[in-house]
Structures are given as structure tokens and as C-alpha cells.
PDB file of N, CA and C in Angstrom:
ATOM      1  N   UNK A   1      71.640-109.337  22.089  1.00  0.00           N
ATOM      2  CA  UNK A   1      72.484-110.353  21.504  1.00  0.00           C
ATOM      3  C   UNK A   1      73.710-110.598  22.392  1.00  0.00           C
ATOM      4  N   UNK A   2      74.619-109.945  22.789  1.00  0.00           N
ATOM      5  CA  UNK A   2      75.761-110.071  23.429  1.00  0.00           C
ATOM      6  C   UNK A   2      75.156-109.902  25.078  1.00  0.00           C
ATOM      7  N   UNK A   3      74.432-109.509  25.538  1.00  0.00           N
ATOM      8  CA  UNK A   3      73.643-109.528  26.781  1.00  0.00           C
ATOM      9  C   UNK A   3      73.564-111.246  27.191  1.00  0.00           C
ATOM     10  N   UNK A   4      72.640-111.632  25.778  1.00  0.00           N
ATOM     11  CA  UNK A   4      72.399-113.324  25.967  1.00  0.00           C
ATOM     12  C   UNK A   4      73.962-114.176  25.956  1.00  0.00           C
ATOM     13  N   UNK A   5      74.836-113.556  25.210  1.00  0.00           N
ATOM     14  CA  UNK A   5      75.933-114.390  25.305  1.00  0.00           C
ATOM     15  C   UNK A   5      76.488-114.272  26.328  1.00  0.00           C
ATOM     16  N   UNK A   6      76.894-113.355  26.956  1.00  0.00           N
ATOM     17  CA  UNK A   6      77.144-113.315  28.370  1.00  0.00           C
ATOM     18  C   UNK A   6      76.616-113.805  29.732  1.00  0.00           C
ATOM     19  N   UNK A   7      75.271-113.682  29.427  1.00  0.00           N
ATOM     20  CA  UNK A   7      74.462-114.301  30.771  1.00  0.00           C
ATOM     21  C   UNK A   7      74.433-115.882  30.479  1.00  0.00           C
ATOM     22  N   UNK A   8      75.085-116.313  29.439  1.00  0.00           N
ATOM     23  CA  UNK A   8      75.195-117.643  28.850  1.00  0.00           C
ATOM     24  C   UNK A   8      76.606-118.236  29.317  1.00  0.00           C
ATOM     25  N   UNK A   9      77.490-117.532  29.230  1.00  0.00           N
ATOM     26  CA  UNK A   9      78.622-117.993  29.656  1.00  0.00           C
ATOM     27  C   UNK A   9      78.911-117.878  31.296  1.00  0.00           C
ATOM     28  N   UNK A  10      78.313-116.751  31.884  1.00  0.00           N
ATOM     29  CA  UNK A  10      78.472-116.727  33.638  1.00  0.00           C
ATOM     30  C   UNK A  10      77.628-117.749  34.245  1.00  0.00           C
ATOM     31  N   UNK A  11      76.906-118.341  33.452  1.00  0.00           N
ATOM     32  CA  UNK A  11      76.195-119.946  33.734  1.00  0.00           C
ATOM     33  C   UNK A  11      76.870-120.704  33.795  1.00  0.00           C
ATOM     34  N   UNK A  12      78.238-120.754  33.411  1.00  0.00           N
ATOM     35  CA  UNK A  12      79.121-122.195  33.025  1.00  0.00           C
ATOM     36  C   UNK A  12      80.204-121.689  33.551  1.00  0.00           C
ATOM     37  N   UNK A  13      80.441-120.375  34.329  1.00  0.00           N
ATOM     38  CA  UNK A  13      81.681-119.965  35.124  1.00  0.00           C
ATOM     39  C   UNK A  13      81.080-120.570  36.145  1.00  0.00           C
ATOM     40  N   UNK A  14      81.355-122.057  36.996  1.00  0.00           N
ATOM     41  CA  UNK A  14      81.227-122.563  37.995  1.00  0.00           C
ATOM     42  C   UNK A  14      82.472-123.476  38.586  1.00  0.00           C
ATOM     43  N   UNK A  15      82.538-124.065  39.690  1.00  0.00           N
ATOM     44  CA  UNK A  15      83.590-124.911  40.431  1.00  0.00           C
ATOM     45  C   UNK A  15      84.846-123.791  40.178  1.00  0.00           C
ATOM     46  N   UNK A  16      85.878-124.798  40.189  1.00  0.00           N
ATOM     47  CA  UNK A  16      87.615-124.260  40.018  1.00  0.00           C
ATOM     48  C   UNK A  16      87.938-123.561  38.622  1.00  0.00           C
ATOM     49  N   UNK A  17      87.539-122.298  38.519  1.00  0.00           N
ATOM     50  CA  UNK A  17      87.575-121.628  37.378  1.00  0.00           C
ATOM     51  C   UNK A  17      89.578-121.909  36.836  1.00  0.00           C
ATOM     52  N   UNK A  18      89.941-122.115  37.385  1.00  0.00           N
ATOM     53  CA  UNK A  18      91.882-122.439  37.114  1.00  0.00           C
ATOM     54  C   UNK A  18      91.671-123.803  36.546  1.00  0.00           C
ATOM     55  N   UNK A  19      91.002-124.875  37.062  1.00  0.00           N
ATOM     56  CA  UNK A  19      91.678-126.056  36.613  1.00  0.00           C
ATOM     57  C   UNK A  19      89.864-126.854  36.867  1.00  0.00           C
ATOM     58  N   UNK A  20      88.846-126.212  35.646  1.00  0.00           N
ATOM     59  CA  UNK A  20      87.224-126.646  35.051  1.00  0.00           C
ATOM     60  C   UNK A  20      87.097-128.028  34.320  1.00  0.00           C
ATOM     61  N   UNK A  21      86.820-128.696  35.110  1.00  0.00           N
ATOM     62  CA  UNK A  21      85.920-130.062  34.506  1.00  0.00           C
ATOM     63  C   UNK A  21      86.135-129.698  33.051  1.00  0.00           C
ATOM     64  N   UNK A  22      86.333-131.065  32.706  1.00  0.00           N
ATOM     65  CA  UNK A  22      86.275-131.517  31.388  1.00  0.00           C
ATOM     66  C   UNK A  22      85.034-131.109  30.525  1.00  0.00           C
ATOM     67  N   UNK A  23      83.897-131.261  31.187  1.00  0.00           N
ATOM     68  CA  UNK A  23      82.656-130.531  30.589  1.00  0.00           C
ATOM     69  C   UNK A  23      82.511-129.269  30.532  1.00  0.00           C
ATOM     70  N   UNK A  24      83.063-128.494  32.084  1.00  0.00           N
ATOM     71  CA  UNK A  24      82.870-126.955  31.458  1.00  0.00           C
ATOM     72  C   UNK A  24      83.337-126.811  30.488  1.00  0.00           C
ATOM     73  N   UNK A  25      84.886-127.162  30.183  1.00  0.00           N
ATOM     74  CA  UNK A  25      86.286-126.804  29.159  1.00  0.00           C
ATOM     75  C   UNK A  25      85.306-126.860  28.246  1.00  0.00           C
ATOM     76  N   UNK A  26      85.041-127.387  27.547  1.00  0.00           N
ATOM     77  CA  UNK A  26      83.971-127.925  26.584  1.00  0.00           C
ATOM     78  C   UNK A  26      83.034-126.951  25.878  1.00  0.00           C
ATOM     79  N   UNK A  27      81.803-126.706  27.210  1.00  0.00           N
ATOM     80  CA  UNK A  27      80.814-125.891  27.211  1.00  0.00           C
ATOM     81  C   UNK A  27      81.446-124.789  27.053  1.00  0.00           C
ATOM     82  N   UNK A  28      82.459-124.455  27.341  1.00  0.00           N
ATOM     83  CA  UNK A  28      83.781-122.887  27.325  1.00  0.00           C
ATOM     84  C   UNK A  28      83.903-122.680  25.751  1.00  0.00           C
ATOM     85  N   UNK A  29      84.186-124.297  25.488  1.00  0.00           N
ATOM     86  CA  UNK A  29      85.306-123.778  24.072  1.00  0.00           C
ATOM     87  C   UNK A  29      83.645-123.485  23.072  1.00  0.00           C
ATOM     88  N   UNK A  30      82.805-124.315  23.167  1.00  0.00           N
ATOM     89  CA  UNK A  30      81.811-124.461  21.930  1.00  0.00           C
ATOM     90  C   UNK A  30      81.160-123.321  22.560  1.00  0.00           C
ATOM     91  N   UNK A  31      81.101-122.105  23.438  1.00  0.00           N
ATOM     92  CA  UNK A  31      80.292-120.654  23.433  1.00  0.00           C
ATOM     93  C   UNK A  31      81.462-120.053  22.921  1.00  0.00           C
ATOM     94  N   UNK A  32      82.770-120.120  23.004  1.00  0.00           N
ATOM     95  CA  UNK A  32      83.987-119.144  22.517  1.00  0.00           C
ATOM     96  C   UNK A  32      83.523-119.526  20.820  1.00  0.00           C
ATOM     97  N   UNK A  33      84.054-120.642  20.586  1.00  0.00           N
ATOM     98  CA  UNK A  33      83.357-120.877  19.088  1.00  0.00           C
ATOM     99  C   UNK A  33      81.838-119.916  18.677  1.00  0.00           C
ATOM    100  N   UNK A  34      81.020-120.372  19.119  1.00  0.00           N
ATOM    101  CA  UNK A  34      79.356-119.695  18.477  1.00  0.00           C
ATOM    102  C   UNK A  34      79.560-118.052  18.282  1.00  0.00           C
ATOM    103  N   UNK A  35      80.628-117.768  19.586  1.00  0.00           N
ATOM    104  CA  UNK A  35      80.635-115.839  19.664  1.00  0.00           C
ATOM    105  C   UNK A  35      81.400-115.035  19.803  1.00  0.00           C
ATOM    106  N   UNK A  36      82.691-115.592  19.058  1.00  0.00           N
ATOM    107  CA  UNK A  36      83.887-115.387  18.586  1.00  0.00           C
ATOM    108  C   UNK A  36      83.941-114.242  18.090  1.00  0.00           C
ATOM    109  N   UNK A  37      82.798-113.978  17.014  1.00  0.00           N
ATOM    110  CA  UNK A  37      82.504-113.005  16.088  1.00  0.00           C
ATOM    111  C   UNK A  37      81.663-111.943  16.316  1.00  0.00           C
ATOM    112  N   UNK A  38      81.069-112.501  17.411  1.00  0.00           N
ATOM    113  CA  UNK A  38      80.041-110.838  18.001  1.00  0.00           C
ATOM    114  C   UNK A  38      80.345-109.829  18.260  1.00  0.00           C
ATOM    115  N   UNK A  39      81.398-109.520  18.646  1.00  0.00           N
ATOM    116  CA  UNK A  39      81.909-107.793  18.560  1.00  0.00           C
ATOM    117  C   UNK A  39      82.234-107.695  17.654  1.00  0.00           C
ATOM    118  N   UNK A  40      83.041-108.056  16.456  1.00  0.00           N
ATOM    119  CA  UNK A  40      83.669-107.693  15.350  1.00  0.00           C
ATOM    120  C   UNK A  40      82.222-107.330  15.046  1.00  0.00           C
ATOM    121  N   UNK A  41      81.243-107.844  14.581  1.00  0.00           N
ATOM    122  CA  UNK A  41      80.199-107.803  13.786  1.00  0.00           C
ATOM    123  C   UNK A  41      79.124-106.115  14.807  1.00  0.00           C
ATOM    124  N   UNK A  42      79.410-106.266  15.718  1.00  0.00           N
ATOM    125  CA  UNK A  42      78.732-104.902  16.262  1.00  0.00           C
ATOM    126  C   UNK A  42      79.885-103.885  16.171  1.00  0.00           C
ATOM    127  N   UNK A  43      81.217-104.032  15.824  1.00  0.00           N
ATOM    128  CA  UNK A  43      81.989-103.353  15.731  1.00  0.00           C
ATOM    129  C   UNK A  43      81.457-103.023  14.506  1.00  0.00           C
ATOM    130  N   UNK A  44      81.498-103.287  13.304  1.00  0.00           N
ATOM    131  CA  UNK A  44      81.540-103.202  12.050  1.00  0.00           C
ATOM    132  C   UNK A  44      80.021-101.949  12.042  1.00  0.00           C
ATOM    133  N   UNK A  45      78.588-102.261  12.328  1.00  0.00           N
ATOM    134  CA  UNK A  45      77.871-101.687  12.482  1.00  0.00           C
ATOM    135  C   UNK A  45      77.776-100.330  13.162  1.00  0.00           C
ATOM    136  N   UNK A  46      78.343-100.496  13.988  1.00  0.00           N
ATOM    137  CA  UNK A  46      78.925 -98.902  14.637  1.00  0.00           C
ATOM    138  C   UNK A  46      79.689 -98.121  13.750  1.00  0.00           C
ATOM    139  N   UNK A  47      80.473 -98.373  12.974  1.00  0.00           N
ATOM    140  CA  UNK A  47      81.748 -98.057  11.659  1.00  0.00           C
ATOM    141  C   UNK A  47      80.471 -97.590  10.809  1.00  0.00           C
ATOM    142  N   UNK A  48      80.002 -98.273  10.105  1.00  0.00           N
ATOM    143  CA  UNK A  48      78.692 -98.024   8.888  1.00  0.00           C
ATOM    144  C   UNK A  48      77.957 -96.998   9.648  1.00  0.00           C
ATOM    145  N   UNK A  49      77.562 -96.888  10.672  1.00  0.00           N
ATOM    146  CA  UNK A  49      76.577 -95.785  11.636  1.00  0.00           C
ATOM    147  C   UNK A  49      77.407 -94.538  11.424  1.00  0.00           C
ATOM    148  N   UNK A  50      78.359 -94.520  11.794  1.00  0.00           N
ATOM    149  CA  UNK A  50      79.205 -92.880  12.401  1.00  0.00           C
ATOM    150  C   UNK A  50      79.924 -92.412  11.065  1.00  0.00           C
ATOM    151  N   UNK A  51      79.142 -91.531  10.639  1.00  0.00           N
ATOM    152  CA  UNK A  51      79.907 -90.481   9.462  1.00  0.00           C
ATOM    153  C   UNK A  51      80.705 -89.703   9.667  1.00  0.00           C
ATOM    154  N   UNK A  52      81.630 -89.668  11.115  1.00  0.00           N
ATOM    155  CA  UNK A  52      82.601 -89.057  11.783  1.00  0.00           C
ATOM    156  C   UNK A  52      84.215 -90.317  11.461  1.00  0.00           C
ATOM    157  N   UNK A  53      83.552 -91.365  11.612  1.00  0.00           N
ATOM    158  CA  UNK A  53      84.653 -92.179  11.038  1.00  0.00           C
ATOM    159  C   UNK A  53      86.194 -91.858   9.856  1.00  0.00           C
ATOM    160  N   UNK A  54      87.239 -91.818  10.489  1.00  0.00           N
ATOM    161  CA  UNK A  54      88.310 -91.521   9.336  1.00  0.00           C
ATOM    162  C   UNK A  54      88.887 -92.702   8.638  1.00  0.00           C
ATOM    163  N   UNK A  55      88.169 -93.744   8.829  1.00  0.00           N
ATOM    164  CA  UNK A  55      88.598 -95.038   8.280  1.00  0.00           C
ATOM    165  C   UNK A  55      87.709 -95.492   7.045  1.00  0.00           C
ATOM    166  N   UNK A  56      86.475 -94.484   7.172  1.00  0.00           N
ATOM    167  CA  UNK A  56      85.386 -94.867   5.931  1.00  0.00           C
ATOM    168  C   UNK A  56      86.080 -94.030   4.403  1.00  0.00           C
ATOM    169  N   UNK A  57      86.945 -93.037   5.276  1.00  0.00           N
ATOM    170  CA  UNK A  57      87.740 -92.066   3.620  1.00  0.00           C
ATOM    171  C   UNK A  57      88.470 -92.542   2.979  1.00  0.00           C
TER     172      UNK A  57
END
């Protein structure tokens, strides 16, 4: 899951990464949008996994 989001976004790291076409900006903001939430959400699963956790008491 986060493998694909990544090899998804180093596709669209192209030209003048400082000052990116109007289309990358774009293609940038709507993958920041879709996977905004993907670590929180593998964060969270790791938390539920580890019965060592002091935040589950």
C-alpha cells in the first residue's frame, strides 16, 4: 500500500522540483489528498498489534 503510493509520487517528482508546472502542483496536491491518511492508519494498526503499548492502559 504505501510502497504503491510512493512509487506513485517519484513518477511526478520531475522538471524544477522548486518552482513544478502547474500540472505537477496538481498531480502533487490530489496524491497528498488520496494519502494523507496512510500512516496514521498503519500507525493505528501497529498500536492494536503491540500489547507492549502504554497508551492502550
Amino acid at each position: 500500500m504505501i510502497e504503491t503510493a510512493l512509487a506513485t509520487v517519484y513518477a511526478l517528482m520531475t522538471g524544477d522540483l522548486a518552482h513544478p508546472s502547474d500540472v505537477v502542483a496538481r498531480d502533487l496536491n490530489h496524491w497528498l489528498e488520496r494519502n494523507k491518511h496512510l500512516a496514521q492508519h498503519i500507525t493505528r494498526r501497529q498500536r492494536s498489534t503491540n500489547p507492549h503499548d502504554s497508551r492502550r492502559r
